[in-house]
Protein backbone atom coordinates (compact mmCIF):
# COMPACT_ATOMS: atom_id res chain seq x y z
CA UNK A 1 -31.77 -64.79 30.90
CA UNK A 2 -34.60 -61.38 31.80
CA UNK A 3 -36.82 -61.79 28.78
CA UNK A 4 -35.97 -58.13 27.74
CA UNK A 5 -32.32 -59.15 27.03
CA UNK A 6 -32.80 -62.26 24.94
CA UNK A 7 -31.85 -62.23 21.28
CA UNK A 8 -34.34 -60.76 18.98
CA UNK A 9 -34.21 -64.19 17.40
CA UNK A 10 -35.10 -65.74 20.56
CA UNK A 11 -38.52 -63.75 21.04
CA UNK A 12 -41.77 -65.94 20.97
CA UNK A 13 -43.71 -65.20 18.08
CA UNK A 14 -46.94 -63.70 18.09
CA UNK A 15 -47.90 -64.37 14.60
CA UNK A 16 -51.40 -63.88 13.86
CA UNK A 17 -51.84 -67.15 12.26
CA UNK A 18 -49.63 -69.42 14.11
CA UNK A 19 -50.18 -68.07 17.63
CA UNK A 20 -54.21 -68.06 17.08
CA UNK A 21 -55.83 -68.72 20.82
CA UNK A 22 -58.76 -71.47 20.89
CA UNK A 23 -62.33 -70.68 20.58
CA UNK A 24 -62.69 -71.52 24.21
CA UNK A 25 -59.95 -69.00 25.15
CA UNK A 26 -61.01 -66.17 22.74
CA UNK A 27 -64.44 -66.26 24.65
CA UNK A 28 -63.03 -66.18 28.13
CA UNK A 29 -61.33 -63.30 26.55
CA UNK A 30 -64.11 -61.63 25.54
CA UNK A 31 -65.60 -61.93 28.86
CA UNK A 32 -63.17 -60.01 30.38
CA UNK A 33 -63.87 -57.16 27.70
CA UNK A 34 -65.52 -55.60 30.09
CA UNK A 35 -62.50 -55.04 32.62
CA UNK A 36 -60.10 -53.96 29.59
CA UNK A 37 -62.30 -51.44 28.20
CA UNK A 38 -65.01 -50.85 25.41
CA UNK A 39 -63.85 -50.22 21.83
CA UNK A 40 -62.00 -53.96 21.54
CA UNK A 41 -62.86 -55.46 18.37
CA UNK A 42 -64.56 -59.32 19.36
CA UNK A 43 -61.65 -61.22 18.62
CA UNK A 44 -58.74 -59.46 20.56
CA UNK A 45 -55.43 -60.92 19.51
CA UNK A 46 -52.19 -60.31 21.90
CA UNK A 47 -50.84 -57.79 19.00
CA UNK A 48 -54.14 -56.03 19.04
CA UNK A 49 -53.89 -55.51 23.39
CA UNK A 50 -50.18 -54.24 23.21
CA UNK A 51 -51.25 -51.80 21.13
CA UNK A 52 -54.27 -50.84 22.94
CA UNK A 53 -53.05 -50.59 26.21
CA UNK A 54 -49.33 -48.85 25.53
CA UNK A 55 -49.09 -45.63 26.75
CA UNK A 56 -49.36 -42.68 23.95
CA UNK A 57 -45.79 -41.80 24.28
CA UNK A 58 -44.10 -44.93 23.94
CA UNK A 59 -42.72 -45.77 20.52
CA UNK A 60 -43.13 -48.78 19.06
CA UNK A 61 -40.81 -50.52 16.34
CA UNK A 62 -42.53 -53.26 13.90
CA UNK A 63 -40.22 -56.31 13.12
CA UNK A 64 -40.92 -57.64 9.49
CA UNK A 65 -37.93 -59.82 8.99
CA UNK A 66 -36.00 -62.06 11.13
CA UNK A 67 -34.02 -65.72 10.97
CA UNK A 68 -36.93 -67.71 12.00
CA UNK A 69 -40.25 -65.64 10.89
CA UNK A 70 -39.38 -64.44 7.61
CA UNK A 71 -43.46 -64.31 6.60
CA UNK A 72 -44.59 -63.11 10.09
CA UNK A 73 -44.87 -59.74 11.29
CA UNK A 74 -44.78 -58.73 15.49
CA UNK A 75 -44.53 -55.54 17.76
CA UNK A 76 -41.77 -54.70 20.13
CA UNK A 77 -43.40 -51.80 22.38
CA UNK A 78 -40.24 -49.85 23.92
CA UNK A 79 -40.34 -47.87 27.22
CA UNK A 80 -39.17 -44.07 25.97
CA UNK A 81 -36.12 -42.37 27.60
CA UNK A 82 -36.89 -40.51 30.69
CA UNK A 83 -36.18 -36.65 29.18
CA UNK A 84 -33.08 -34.95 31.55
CA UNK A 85 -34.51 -32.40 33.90
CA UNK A 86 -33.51 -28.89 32.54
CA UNK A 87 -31.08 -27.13 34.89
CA UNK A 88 -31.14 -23.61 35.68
CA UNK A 89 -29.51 -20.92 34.13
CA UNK A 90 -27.12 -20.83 30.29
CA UNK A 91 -24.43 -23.04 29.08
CA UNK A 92 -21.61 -21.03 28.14
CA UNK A 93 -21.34 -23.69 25.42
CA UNK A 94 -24.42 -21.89 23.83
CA UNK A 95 -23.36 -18.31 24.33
CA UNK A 96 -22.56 -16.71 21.06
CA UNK A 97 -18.95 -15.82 20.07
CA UNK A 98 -19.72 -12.63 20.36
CA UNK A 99 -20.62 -12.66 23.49
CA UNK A 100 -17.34 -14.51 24.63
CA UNK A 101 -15.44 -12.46 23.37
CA UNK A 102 -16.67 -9.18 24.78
CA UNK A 103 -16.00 -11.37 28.17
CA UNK A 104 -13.08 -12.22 27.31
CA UNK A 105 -11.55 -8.49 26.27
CA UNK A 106 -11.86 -7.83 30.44
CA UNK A 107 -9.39 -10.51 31.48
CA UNK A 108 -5.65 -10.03 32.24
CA UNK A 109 -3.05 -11.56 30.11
CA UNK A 110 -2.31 -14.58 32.18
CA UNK A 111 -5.62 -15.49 32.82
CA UNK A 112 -6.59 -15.06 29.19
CA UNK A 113 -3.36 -17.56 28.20
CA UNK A 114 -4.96 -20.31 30.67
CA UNK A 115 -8.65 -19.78 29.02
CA UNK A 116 -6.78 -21.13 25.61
CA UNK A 117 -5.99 -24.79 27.09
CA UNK A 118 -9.78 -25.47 28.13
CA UNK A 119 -11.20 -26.39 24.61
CA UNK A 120 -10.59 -26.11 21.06
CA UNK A 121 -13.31 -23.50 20.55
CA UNK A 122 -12.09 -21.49 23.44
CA UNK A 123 -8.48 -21.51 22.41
CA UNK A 124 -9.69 -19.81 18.92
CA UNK A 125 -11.36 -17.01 20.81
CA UNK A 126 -8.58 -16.62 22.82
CA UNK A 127 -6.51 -16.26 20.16
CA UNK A 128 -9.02 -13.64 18.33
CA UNK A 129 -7.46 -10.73 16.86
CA UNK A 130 -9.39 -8.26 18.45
CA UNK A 131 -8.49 -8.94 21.69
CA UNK A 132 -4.85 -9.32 21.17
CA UNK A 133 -4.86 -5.27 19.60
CA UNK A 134 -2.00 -3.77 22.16
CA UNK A 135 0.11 -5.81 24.02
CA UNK A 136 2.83 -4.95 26.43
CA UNK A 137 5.84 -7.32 26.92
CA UNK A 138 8.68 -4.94 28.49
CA UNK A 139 11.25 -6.75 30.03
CA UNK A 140 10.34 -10.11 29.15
CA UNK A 141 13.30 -12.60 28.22
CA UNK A 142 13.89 -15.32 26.38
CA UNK A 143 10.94 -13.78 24.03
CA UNK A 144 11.49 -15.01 20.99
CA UNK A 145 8.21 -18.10 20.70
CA UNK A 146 6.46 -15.61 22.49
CA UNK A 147 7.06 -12.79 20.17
CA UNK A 148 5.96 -15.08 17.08
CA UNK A 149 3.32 -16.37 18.96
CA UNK A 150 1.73 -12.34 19.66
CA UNK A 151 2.81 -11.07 15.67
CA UNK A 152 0.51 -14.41 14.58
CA UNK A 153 -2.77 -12.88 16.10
CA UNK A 154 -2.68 -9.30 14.04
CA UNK A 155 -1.01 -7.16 16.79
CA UNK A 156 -1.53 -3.71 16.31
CA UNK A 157 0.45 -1.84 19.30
CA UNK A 158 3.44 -3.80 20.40
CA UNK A 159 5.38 -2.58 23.30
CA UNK A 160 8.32 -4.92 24.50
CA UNK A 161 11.59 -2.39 25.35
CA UNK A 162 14.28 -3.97 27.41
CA UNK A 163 13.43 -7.27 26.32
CA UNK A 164 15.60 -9.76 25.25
CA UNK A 165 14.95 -11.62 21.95
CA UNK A 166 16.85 -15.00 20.78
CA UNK A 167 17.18 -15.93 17.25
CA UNK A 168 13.94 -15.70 15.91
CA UNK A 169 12.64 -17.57 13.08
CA UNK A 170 9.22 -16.14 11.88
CA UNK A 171 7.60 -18.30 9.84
CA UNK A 172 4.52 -16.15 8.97
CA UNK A 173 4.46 -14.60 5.22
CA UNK A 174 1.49 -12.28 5.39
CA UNK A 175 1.90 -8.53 6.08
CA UNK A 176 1.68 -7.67 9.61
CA UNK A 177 -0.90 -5.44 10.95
CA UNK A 178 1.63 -3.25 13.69
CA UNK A 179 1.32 0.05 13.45
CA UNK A 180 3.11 1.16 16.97
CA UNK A 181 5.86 -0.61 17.82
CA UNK A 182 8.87 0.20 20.98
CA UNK A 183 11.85 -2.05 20.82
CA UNK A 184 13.91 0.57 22.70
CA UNK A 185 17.16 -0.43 24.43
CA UNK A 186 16.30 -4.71 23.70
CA UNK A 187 18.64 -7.16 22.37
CA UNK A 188 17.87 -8.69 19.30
CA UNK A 189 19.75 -10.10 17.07
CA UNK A 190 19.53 -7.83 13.39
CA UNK A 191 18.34 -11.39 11.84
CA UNK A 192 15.18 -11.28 13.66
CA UNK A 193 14.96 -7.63 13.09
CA UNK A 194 15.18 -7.77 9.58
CA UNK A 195 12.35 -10.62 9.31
CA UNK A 196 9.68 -8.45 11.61
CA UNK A 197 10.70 -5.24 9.99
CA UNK A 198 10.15 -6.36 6.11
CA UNK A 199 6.80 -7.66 6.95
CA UNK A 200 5.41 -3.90 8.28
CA UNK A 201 3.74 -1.68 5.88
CA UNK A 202 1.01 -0.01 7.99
CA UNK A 203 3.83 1.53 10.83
CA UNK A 204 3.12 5.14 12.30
CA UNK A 205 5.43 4.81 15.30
CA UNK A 206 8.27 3.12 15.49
CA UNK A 207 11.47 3.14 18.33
CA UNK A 208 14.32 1.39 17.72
CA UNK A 209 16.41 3.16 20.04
CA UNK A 210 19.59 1.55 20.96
CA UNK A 211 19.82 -0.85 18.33
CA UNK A 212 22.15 -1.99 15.76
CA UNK A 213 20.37 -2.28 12.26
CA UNK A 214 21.16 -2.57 8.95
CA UNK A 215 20.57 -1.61 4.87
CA UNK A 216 18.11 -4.08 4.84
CA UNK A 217 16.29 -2.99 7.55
CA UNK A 218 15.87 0.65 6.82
CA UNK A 219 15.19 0.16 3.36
CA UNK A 220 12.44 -2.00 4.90
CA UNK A 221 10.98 1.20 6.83
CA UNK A 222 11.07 3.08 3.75
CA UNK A 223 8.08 0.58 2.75
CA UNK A 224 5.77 2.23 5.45
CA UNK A 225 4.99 6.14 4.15
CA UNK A 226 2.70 6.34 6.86
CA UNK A 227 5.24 6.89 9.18
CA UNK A 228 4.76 9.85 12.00
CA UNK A 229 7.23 9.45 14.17
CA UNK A 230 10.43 7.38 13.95
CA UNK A 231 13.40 7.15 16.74
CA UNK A 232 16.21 5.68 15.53
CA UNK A 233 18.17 7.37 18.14
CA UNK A 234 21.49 5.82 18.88
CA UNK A 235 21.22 3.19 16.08
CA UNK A 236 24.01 2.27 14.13
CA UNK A 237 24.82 -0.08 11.19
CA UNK A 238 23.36 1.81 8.11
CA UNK A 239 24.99 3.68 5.14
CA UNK A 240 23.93 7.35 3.99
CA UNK A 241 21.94 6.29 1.04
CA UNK A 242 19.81 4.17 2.52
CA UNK A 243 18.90 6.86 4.63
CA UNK A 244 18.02 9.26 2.17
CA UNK A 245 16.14 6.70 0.92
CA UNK A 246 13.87 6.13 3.93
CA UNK A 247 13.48 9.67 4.85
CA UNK A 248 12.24 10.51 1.21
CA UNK A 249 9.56 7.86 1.10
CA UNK A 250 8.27 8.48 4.51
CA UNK A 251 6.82 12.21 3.80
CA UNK A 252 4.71 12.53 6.53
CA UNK A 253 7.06 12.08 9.18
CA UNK A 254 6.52 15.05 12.29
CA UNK A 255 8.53 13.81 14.85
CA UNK A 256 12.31 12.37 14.12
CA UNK A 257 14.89 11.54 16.97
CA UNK A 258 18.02 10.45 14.97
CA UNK A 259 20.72 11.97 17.80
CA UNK A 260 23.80 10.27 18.56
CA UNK A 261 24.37 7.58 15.77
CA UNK A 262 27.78 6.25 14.21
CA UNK A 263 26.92 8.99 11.77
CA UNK A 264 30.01 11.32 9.55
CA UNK A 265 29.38 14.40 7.39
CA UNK A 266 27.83 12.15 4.41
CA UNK A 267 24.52 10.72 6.44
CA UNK A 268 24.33 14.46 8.52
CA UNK A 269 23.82 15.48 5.07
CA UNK A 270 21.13 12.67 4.34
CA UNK A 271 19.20 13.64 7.09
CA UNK A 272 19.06 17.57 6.59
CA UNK A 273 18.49 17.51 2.57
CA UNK A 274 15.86 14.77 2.81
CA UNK A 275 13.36 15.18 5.93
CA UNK A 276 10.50 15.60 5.59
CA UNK A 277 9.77 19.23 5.13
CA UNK A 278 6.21 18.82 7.47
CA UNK A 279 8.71 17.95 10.53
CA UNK A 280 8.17 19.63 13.62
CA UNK A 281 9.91 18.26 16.24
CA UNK A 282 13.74 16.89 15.53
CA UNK A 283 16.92 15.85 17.26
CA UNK A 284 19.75 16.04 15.20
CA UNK A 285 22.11 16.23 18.61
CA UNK A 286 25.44 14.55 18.97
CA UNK A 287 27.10 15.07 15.83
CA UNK A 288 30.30 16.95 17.66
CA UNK A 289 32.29 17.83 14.02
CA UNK A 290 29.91 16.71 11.57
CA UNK A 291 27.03 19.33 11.66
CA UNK A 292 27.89 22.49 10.43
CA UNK A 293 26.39 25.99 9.60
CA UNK A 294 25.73 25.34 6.36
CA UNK A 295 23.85 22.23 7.22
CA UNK A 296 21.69 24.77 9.69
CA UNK A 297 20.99 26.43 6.66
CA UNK A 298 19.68 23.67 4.51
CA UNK A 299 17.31 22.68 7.60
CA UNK A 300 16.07 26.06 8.05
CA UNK A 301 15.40 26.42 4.42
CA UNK A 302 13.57 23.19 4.15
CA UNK A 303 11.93 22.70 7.13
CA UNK A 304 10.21 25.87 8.14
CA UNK A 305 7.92 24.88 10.71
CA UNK A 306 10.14 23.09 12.95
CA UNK A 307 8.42 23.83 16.52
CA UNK A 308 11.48 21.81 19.22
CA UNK A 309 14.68 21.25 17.71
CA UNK A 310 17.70 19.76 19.75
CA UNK A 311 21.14 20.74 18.36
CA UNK A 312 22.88 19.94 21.36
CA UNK A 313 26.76 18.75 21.65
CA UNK A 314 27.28 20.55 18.03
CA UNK A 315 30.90 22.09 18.87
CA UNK A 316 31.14 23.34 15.55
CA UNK A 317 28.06 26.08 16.34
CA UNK A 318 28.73 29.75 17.47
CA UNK A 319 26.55 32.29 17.99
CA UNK A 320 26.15 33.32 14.13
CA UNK A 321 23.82 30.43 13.88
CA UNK A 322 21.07 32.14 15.64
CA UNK A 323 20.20 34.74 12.78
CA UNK A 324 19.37 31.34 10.70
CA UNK A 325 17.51 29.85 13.49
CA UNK A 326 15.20 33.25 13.94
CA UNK A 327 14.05 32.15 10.39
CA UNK A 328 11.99 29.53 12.17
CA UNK A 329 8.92 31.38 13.05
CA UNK A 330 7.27 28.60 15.32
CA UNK A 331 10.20 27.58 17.36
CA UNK A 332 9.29 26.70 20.93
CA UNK A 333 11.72 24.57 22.21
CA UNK A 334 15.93 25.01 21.83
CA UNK A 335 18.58 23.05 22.65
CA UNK A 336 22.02 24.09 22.71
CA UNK A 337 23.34 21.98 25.52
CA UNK A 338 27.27 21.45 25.40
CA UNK A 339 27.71 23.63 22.13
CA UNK A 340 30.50 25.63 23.93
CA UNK A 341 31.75 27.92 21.30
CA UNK A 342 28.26 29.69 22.24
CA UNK A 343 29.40 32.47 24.58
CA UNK A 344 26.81 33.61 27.38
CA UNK A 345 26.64 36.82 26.17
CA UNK A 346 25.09 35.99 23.20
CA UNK A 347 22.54 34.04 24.74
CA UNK A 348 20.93 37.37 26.77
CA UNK A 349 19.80 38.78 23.78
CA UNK A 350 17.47 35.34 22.74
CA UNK A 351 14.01 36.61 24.26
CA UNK A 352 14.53 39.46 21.32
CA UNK A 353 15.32 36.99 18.14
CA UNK A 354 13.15 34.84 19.30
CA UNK A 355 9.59 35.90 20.18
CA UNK A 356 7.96 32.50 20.37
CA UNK A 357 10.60 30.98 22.39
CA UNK A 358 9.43 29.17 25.89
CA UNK A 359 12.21 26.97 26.50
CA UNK A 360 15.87 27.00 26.72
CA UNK A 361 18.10 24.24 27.52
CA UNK A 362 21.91 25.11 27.90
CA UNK A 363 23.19 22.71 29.92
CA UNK A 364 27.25 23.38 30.34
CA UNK A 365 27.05 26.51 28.62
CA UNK A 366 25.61 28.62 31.71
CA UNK A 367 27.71 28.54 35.32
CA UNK A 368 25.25 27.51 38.06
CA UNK A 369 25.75 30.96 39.87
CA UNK A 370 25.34 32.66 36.41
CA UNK A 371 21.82 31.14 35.48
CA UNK A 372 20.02 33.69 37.74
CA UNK A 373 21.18 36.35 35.80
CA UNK A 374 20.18 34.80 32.51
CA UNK A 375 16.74 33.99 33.71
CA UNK A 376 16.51 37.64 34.78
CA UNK A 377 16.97 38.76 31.20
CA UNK A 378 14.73 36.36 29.29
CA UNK A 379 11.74 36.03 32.02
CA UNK A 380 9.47 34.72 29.56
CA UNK A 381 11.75 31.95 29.04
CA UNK A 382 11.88 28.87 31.09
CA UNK A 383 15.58 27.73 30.82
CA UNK A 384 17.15 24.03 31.60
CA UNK A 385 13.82 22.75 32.56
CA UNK A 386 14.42 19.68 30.32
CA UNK A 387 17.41 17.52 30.70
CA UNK A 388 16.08 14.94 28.49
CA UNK A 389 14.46 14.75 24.95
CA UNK A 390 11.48 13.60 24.58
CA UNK A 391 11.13 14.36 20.81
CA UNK A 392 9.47 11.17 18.89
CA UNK A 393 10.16 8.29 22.19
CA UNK A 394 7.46 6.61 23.17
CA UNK A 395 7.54 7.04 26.84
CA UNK A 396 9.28 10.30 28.12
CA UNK A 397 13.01 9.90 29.45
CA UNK A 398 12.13 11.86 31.99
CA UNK A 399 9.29 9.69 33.51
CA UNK A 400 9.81 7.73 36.66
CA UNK A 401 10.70 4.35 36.21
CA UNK A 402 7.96 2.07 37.97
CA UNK A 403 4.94 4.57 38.16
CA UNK A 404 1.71 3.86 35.77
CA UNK A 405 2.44 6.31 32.97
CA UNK A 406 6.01 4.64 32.56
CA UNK A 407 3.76 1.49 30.89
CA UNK A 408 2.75 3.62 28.23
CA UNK A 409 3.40 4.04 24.45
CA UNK A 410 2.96 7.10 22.96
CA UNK A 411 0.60 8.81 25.85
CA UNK A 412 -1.55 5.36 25.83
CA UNK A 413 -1.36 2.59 27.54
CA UNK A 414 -1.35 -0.92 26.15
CA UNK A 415 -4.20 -3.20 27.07
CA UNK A 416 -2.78 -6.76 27.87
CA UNK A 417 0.83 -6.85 30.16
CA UNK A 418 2.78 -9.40 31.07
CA UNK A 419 3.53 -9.30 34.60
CA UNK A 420 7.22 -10.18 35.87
């Protein structure tokens, strides 16, 4: 056995008693002073040269106790580690998280889902809040973990219409942080609606267009008065109170597409006694035999600075409802499509009541060969230019399916996309 690997046991001894060299040796020892270098003391024991002669950076390790040499005392002199050459450039094990981060904020959502498996540290960046602040998930099905997985990191701007969405089961309890979010046109189940819905307080703008809903759920949205826009248009599945309810609490509300819901006369009512009187763009459209002069009248009355208001498919309108409408002294926009106890005639005299009025729409009401006529009468009003509403949805009906701006929510896009 290499003397280096015996047993510490097994070491000679160098004692400075026991091991003491002969007088004869100690002077042939201190004739050969001369070869070893001044400064030795006369009697030179093997401790003594070990110490002498061992480079300055090797450490050495004094032995005081052992199995056979309790009493003695000798020196082990080690050889030190050889020190691992520095490489060039930074580990991005020492780059602050700070720094990560900002790196990771450029990456696409894939790639930033693949970053999360390489470490525990990198999976918590990942996973960071501020980089998960708008995310876009349209079309994506079979949702539902990854839903829960995106509400977990503090979403703020959630975009996932025509999606499809199983049971889900949120297990969070905290509020959630969402302030835009589009579930236009998915299918989700009003369960999982209901448990995403009474955890938002901070919502601003919300679509649910399309889907079926419940008490629960808009007494829910009445918990977020910093709503701004809400479309709700199409829902169904909620009682007239309820409504009142929501539309009282959120006060700040400016744009409101409610058009073409299981509504009767009761939650017409709801709506025009209790919106918000700061509203300035609303569809009420749709409501064949439930909207009614008199309702016109209440909305006027409390809504005075309504700029685009849709009123389309209201049979139950004639032309005695535009005297109340000239009451509302900022009104821009006007529909009137499919409202056909309005005769033509009355519609020539429109540029006069209305001296703000740019646009027009009167779809089934005007006779294509007609229309040129009308046009000729009201120049300075652009008629059935818009076939689609656009009032409080967060991408325009009217935008091109597949081009950029269809990928954005309310004018602005979202920053990580899932790609199908």
């Amino acid at each position: 056995m290499p003397e280096d690997s015996m047993p510490l046991q097994d070491l000679p001894c160098l004692s400075l008693q026991g091991s003491m060299l002969s007088q004869s040796k100690r002077v042939n020892k201190r004739k050969t002073r001369g070869c070893l270098g001044e400064g030795l003391d006369t009697e030179c024991t093997p401790t003594e040269l070990i110490q002498q002669w061992s480079p300055p950076h090797k450490h050495q390790r004094i032995i005081t106790k052992g199995k056979e040499n309790d009493s003695n005392q000798f020196v082990l002199a080690r050889r030190s580690r050889r020190k691992k050459e520095s490489t060039s450039g930074i580990s991005w094990d020492h780059l602050p998280d700070e720094l990560l981060l900002r790196i990771l904020f450029y990456l696409p959502l894939h790639d930033l889902l693949r970053m999360s498996v390489v470490c525990k540290r990198w999976h918590r960046l990942v996973f960071d809040e501020t980089l998960w602040h708008s995310v876009d998930l349209e079309g994506l099905t079979h949702m539902g973990p990854a839903l829960q997985q995106v509400l977990k990191t503090g979403v703020r701007r959630l975009r996932c219409p025509r999606s499809f969405v199983e049971d889900l089961h949120f297990t969070g309890t905290g509020t959630l942080q969402i302030t835009e979010l589009d579930l236009s046109s998915s299918i989700i189940p009003t369960s999982a609606l209901e448990s995403i819905i009474c955890r938002c307080r901070l919502l601003e703008y919300l679509s649910l267009e399309g889907l079926q809903l419940s008490d629960t759920i808009i007494s829910s949205l009445a918990k977020n008065p910093q709503l701004l826009q809400l479309n709700l248009s199409g829902c169904s599945g909620f009682s007239a109170p309820a409504l009142s309810e929501l539309l009282k609490s959120c006060s700040r509300i400016e744009q409101l597409n409610i058009s073409w819901c299981n509504f009767n006369n009761n939650h017409v009512k709801s709506v025009v006694s209790n919106v918000s009187s700061s509203v300035t763009h609303l569809n009420l459209s749709g409501y064949r035999e439930s909207l009614t002069l008199d309702d016109v009248k209440v909305l006027v009355a409390r809504c005075p600075h309504i700029q685009t208001l849709d009123l389309s498919d209201s049979t139950l309108l004639m032309a005695d409802c535009f005297p109340v409408l000239a009451q509302l002294k900022y009104l821009l926009h006007l529909s009137l499509s499919r409202c056909y106890h309005i005769h033509l005639a009355a519609l020539t005299d429109l540029g006069k009541t209305f001296p703000m009025l740019c646009l027009l729409d009167v779809y089934g009401l005007v006779q294509d060969s007609h229309l040129p006529a009308l046009k000729k009468e009201t120049p300075r009003i652009s008629i059935n230019s818009r076939p689609f509403s656009s009032i409080a949805r967060p991408t325009p009906a009217n935008v091109l399916v597949g081009c950029f701006s269809d990928r954005v929510m309310w004018n602005r896009p979202c920053r990580l996309r899932i790609k199908l």
